[in-house]
N, C-alpha and C. Protein backbone atom coordinates (compact mmCIF):
# COMPACT_ATOMS: atom_id res chain seq x y z
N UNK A 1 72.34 141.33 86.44
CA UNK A 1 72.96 140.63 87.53
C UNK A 1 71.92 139.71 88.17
N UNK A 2 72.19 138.64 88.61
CA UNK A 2 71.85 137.93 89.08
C UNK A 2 71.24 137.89 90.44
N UNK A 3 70.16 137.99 90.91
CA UNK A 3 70.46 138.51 92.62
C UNK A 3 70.40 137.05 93.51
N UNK A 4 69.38 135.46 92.35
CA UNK A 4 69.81 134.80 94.01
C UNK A 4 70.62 134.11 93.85
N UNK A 5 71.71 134.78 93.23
CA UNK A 5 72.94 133.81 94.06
C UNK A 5 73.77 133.89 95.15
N UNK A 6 73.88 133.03 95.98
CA UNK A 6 74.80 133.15 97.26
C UNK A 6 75.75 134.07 97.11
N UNK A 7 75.66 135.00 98.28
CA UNK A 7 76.33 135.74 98.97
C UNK A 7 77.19 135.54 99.36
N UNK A 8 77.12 134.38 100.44
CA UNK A 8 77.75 133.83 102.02
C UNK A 8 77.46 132.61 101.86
N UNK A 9 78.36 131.22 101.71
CA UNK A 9 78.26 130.41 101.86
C UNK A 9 78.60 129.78 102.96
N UNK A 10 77.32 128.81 103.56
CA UNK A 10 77.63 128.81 104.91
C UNK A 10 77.94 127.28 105.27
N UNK A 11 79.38 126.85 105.15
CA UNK A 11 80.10 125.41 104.71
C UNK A 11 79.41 123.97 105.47
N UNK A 12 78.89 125.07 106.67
CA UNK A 12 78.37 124.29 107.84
C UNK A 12 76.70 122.96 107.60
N UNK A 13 76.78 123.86 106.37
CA UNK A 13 75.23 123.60 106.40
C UNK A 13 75.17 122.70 104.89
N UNK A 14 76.79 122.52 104.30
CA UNK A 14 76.90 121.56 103.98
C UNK A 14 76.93 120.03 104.14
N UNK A 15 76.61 118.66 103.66
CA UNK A 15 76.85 117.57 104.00
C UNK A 15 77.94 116.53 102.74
N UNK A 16 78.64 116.72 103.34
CA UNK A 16 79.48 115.14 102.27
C UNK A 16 79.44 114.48 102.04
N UNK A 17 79.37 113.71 100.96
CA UNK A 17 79.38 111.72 101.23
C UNK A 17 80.88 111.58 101.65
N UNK A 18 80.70 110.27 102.26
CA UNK A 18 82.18 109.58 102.92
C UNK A 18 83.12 110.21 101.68
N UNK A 19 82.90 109.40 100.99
CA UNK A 19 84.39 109.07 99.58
C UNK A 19 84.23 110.43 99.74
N UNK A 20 83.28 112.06 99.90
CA UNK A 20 84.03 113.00 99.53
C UNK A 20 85.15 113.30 100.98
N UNK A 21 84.76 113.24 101.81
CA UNK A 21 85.11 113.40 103.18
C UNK A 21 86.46 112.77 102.91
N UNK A 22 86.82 111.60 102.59
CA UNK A 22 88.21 110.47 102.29
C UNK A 22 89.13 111.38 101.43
N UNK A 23 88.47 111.67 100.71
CA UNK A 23 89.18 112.69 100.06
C UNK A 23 89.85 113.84 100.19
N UNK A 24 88.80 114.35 100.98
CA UNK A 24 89.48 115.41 101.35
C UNK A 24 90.69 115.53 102.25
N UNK A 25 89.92 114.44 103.62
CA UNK A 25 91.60 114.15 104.11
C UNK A 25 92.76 113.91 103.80
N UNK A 26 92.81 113.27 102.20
CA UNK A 26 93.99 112.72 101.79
C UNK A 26 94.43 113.86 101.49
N UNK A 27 93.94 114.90 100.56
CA UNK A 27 94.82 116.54 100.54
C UNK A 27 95.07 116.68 101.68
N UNK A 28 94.25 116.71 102.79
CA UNK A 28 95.23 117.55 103.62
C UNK A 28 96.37 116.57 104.48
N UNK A 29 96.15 115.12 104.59
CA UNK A 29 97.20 114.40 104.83
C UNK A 29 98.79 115.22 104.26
N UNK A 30 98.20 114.85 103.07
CA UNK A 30 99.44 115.18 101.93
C UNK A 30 100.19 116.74 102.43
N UNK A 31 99.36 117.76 102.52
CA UNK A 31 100.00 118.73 103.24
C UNK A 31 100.48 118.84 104.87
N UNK A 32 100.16 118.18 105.86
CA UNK A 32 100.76 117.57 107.00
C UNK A 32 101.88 117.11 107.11
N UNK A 33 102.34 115.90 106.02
CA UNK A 33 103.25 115.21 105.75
C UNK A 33 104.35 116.43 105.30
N UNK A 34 103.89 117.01 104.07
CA UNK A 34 104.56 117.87 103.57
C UNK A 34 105.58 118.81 104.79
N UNK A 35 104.28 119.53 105.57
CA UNK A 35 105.03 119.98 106.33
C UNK A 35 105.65 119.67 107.60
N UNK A 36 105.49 118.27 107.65
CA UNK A 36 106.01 117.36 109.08
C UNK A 36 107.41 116.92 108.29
N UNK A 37 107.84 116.83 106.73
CA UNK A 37 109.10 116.55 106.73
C UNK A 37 110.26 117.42 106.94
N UNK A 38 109.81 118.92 107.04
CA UNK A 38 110.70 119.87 107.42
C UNK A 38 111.36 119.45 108.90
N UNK A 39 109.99 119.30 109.69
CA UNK A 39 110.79 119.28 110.93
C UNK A 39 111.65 118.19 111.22
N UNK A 40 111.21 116.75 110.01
CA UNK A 40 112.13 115.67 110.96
C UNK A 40 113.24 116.17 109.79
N UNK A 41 113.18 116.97 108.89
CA UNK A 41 114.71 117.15 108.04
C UNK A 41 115.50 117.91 109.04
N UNK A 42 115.32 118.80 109.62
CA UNK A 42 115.88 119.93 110.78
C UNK A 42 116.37 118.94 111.74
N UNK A 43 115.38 117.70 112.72
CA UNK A 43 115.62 117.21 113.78
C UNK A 43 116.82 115.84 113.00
N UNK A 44 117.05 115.73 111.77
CA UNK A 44 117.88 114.70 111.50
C UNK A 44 119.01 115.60 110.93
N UNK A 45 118.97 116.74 110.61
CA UNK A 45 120.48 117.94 110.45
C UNK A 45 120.71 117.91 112.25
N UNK A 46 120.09 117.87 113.08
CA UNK A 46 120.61 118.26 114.42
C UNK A 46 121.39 116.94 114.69
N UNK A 47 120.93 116.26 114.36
CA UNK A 47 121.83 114.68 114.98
C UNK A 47 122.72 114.22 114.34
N UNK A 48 122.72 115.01 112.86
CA UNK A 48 123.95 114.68 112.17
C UNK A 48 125.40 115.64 112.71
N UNK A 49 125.03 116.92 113.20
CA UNK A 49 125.49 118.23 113.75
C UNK A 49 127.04 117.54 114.39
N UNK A 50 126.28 116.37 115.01
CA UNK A 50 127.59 115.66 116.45
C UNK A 50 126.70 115.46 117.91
N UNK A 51 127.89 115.35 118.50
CA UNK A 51 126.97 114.51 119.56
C UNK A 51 125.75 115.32 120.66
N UNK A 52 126.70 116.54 120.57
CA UNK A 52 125.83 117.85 121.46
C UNK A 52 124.40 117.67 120.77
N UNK A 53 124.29 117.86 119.06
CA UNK A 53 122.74 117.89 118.76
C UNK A 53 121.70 116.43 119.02
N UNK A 54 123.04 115.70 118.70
CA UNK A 54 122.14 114.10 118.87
C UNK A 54 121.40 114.11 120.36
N UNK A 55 122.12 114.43 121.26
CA UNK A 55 121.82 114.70 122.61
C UNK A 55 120.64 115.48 122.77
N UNK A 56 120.62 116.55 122.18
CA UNK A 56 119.43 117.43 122.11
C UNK A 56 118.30 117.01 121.41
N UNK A 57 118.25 117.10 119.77
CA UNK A 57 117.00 115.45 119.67
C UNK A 57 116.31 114.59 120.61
N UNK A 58 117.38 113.94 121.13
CA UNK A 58 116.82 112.57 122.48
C UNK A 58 116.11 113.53 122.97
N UNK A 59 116.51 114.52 124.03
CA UNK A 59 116.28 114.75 125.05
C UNK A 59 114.60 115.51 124.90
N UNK A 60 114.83 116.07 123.08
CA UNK A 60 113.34 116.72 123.00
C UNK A 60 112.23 115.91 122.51
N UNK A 61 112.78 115.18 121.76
CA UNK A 61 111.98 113.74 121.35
C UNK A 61 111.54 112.62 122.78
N UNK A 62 111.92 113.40 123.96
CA UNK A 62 111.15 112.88 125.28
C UNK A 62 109.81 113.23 125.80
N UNK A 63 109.70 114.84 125.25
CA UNK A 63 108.60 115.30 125.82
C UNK A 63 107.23 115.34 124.98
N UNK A 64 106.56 116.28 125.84
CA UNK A 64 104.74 115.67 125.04
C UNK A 64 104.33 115.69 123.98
N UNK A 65 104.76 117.16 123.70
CA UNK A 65 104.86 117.74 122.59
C UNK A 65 105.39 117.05 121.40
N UNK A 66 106.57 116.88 121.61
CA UNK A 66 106.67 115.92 120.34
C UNK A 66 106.65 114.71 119.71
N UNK A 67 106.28 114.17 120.94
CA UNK A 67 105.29 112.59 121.04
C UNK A 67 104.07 113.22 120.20
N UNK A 68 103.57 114.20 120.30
CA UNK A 68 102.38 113.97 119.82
C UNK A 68 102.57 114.99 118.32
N UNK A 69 103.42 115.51 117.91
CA UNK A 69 103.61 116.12 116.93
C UNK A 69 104.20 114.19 115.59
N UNK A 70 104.91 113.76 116.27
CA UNK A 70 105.05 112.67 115.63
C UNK A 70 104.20 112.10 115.55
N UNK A 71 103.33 111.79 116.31
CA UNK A 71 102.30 110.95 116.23
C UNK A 71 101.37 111.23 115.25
N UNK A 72 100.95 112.78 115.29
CA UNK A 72 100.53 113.00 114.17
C UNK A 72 101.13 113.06 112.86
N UNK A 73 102.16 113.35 113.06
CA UNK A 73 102.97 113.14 111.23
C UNK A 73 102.57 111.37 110.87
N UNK A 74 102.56 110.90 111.94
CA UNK A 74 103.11 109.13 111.62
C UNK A 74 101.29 109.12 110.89
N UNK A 75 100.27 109.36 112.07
CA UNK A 75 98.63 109.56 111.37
C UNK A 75 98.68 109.77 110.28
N UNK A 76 99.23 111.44 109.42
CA UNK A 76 98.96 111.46 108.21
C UNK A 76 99.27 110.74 107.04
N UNK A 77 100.74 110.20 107.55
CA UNK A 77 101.55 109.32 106.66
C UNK A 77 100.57 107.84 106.85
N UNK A 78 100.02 107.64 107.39
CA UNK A 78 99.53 106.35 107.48
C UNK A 78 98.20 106.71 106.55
N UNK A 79 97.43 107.42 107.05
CA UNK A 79 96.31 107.75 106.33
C UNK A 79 96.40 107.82 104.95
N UNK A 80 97.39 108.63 104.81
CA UNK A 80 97.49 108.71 102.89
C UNK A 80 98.20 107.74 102.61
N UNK A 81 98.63 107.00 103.15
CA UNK A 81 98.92 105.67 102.67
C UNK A 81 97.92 104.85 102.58
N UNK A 82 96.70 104.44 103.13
CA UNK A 82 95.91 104.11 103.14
C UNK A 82 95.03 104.17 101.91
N UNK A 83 94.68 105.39 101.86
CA UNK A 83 93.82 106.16 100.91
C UNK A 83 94.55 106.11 99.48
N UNK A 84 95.82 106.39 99.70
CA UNK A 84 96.73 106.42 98.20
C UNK A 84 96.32 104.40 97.79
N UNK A 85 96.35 103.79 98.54
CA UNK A 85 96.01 102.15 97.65
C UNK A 85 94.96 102.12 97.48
N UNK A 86 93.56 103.02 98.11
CA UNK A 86 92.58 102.98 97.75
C UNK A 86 92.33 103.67 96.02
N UNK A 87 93.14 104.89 96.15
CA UNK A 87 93.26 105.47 94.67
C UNK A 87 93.76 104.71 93.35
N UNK A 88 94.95 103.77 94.24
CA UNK A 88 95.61 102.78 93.02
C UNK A 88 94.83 101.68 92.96
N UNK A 89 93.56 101.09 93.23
CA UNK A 89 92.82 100.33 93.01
C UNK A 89 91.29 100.52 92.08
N UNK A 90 91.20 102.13 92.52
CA UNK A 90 90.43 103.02 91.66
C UNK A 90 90.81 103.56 90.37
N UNK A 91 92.83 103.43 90.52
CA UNK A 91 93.12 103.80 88.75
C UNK A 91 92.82 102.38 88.26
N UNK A 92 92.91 101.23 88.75
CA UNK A 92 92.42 99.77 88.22
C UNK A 92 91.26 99.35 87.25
N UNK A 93 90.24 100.31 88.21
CA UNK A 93 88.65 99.68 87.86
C UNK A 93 87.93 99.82 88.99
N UNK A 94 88.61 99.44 90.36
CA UNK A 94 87.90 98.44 91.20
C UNK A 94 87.45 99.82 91.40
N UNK A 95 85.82 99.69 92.51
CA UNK A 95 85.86 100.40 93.16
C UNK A 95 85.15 102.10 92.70
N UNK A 96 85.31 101.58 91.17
CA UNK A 96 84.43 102.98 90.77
C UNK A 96 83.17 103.28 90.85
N UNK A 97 82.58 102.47 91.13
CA UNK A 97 80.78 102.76 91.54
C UNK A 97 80.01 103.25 92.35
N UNK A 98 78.88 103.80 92.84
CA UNK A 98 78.76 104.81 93.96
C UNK A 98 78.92 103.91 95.17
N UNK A 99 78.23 102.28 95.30
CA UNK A 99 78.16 101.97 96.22
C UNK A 99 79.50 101.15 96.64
N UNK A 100 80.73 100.79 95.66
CA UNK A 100 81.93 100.41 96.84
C UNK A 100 83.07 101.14 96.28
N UNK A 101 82.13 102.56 96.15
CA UNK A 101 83.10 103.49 96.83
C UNK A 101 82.69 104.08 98.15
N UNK A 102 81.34 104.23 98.46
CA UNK A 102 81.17 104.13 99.72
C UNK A 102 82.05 102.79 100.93
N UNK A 103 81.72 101.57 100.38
CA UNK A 103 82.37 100.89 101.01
C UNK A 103 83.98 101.21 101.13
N UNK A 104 84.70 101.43 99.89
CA UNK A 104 85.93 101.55 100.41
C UNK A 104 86.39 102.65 101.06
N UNK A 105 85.76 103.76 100.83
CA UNK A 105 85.62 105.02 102.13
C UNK A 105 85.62 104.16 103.08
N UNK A 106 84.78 103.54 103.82
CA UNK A 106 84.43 102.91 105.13
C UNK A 106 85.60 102.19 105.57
N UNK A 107 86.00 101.53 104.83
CA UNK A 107 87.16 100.35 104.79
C UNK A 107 88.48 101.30 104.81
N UNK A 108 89.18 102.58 104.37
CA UNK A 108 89.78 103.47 104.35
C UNK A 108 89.89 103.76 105.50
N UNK A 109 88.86 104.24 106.17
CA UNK A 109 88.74 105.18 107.51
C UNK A 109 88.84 104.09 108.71
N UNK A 110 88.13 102.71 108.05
CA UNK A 110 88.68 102.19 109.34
C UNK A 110 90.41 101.46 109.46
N UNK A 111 90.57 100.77 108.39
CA UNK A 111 91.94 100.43 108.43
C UNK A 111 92.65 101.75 109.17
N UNK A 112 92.37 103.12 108.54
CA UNK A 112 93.35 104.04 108.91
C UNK A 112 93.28 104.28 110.50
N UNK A 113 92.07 103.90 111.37
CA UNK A 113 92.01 104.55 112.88
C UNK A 113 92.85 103.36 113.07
N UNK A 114 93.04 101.68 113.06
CA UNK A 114 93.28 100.68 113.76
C UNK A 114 94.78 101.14 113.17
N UNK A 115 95.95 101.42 112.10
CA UNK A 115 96.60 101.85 111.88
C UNK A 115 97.79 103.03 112.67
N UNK A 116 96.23 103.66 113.05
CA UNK A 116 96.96 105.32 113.88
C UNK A 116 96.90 104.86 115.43
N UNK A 117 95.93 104.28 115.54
CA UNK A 117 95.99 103.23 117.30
C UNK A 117 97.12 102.81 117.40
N UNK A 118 97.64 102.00 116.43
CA UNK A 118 98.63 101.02 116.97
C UNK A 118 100.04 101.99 116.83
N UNK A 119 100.23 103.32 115.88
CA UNK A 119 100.98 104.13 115.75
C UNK A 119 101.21 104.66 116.97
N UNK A 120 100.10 105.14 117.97
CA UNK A 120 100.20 106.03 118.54
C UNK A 120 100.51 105.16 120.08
N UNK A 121 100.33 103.86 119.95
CA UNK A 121 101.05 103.05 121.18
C UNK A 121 101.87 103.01 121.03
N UNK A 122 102.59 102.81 119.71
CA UNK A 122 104.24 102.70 119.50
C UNK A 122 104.86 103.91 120.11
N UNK A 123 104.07 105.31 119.56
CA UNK A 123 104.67 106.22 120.12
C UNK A 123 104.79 106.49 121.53
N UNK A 124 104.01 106.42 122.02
CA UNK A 124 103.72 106.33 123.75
C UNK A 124 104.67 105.98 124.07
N UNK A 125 104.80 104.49 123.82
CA UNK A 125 105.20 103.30 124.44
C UNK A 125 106.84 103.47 124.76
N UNK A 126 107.48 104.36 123.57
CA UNK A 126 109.14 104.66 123.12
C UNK A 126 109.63 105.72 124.30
């Protein structure tokens, strides 16, 4: 047996490059989304229900909570949208090299904050 191999890996004391970091968000985008379409499938069965549920929707789609539960679904969906044209430019060619894939990490993360900004005024704003 082996004795020095890790025990306890301690994740913290790991470091990423961007593109791995980009990455990773896009899995978990993808699972966000995943599970943010349950709720708007539920909140669009309630409004189909008749008018009592449509009513109820509005009235919960007012408060904080789900201003900001949308907001974040709308984030992930934007993000992996983002990241997904970065991938379809990478099944291309473009983009496969260490240094602009760093760049398009950079270019990823920022399109995606100016993206989720303007998402999250829309949401406010409604």
């Amino acid at each position: 047996m082996n004795s020095k191999r890790p025990v306890n890996l301690d994740l913290g004391k790991f470091h990423f490059p961007l593109p791995a970091i980009t990455s990773i968000l896009h899995r978990i985008s993808g699972i966000i989304i995943f599970v943010g379409v349950a709720f708007m499938l539920y909140g669009l069965d309630l409004t189909l229900s008749g008018e009592e549920g449509f009513n109820r929707v509005s009235e919960l789609l007012d408060s904080f909570l789900a201003k900001l539960i949308i907001w974040g679904i709308l984030s992930a969906l934007l993000y992996h949208l983002v990241a997904g044209i970065k991938h379809l430019f990478m099944d291309a060619g473009i983009g496969e090299d260490l240094q602009s894939g760093r760049l398009a990490a950079k270019i990823t993360i920022v399109v995606s904050v100016i993206l989720i900004v303007l998402a999250g005024v829309w949401v406010w704003a409604a």
